[in-house]
Protein backbone atom coordinates (compact mmCIF):
# COMPACT_ATOMS: atom_id res chain seq x y z
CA UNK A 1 -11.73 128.89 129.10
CA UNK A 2 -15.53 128.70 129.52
CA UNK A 3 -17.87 127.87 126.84
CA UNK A 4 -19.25 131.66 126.95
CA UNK A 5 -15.95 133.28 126.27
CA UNK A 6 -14.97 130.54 124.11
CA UNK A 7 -18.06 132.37 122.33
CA UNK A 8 -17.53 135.95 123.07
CA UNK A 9 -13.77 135.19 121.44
CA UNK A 10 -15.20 133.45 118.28
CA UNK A 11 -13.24 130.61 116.74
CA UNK A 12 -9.90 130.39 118.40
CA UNK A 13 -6.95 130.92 115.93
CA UNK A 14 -4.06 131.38 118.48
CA UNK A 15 -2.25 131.12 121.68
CA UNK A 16 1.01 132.55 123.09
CA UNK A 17 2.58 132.72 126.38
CA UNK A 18 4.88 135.64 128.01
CA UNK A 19 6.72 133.07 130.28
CA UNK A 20 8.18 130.15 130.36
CA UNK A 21 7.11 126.78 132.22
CA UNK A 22 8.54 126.91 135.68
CA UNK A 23 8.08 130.71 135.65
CA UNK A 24 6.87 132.10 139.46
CA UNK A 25 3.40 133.77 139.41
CA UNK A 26 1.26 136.26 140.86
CA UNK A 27 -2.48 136.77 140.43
CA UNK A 28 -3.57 139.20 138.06
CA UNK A 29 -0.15 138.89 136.30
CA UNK A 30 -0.55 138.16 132.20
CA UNK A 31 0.45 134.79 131.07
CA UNK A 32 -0.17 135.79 127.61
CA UNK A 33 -2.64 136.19 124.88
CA UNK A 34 -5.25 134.41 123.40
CA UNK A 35 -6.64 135.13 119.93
CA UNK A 36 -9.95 134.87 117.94
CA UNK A 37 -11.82 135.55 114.56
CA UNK A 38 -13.64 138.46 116.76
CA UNK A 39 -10.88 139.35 119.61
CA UNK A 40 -8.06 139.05 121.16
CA UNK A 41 -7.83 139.06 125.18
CA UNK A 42 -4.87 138.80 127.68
CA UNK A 43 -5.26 135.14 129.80
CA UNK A 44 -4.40 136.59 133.26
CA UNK A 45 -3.71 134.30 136.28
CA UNK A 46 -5.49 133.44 139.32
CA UNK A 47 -3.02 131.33 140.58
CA UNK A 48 0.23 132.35 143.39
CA UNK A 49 2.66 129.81 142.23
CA UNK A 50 4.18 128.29 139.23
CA UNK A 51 3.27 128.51 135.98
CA UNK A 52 4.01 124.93 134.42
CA UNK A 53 3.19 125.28 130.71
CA UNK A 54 0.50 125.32 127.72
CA UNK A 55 -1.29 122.76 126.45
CA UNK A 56 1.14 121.17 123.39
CA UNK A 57 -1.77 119.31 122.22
CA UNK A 58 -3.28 123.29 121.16
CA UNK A 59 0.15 123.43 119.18
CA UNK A 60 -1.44 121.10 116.49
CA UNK A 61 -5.04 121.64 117.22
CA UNK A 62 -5.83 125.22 118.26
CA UNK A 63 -9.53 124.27 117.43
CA UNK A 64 -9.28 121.73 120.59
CA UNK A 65 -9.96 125.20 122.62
CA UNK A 66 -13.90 125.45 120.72
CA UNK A 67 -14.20 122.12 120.44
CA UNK A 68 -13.76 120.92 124.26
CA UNK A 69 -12.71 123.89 126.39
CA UNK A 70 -13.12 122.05 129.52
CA UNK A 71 -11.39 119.15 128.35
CA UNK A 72 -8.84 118.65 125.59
CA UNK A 73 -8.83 121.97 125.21
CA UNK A 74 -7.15 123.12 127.83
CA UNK A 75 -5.22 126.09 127.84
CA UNK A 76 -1.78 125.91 130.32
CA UNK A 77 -1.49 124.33 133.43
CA UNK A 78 -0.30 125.80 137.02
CA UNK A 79 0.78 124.78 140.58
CA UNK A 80 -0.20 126.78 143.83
CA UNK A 81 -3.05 128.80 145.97
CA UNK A 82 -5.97 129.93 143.76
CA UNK A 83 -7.33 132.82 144.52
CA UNK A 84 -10.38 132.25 147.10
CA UNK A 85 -12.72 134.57 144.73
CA UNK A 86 -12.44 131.95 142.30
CA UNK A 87 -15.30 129.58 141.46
CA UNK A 88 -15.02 126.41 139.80
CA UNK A 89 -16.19 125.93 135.98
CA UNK A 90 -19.72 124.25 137.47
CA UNK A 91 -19.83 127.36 140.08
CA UNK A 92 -19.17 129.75 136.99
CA UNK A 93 -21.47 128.22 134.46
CA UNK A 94 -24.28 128.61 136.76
CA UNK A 95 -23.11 132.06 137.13
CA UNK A 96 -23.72 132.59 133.38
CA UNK A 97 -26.49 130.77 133.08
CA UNK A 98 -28.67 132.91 135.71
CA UNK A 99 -27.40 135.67 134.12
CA UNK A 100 -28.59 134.50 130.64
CA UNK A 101 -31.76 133.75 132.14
CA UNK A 102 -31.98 137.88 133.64
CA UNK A 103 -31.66 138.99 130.50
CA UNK A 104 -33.97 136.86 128.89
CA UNK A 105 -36.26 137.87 131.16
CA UNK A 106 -35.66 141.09 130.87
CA UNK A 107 -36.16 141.17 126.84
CA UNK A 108 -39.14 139.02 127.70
CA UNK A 109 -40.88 141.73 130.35
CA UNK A 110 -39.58 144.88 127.79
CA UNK A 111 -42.49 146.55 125.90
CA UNK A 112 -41.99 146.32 122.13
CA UNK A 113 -42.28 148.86 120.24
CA UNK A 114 -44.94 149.38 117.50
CA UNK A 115 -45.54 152.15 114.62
CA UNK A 116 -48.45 153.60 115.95
């Protein structure tokens, strides 16, 4: 998971899976759920393949997901073709951050309103 939607979710307070490791995928097929103090979203797949299994370190740690999502945190690993729409998490971040930076902007270039 991305930083961003690690904080659109909120702290992370579980993780399941639908499938078990070894389980043939399709993309846009739900692996399972992921749950936090302000949501709970589906984790959906963007990999035609295999799905090989969570992350067992999240078993102990679930906080691993806020703390390092691009790194311990990891959520479940998976063999085959991504799908060639994907971006990498640089290619995505950048993503967010120019559209972080158009709404700034756009707050920024918005009249405010006074009591008149």
């Amino acid at each position: 998971m991305t930083k961003f939607a690690t904080r659109m979710l909120g702290e992370t307070v579980e993780l399941g899976f639908n499938l078990e490791p070894q389980t043939r995928v399709v993309r846009g097929q739900a692996l399972g759920w992921v749950e936090g103090f302000k949501s709970v979203s589906d984790l959906g797949c963007v990999v035609e393949g295999t799905f090989l299994g969570g992350n067992p370190a999240l078993q102990t740690d679930i906080a691993l997901v806020n703390k390092d999502p691009h790194g311990a945190g990891w959520l479940y690993a998976m063999a085959g073709e991504p799908d060639p729409d994907c971006v990498r998490a640089k290619g995505y971040a950048r993503v967010l951050d120019a559209a972080i930076d158009r709404l700034r902007e756009a707050q920024t270039d918005s009249p405010s309103s006074t009591a008149g």
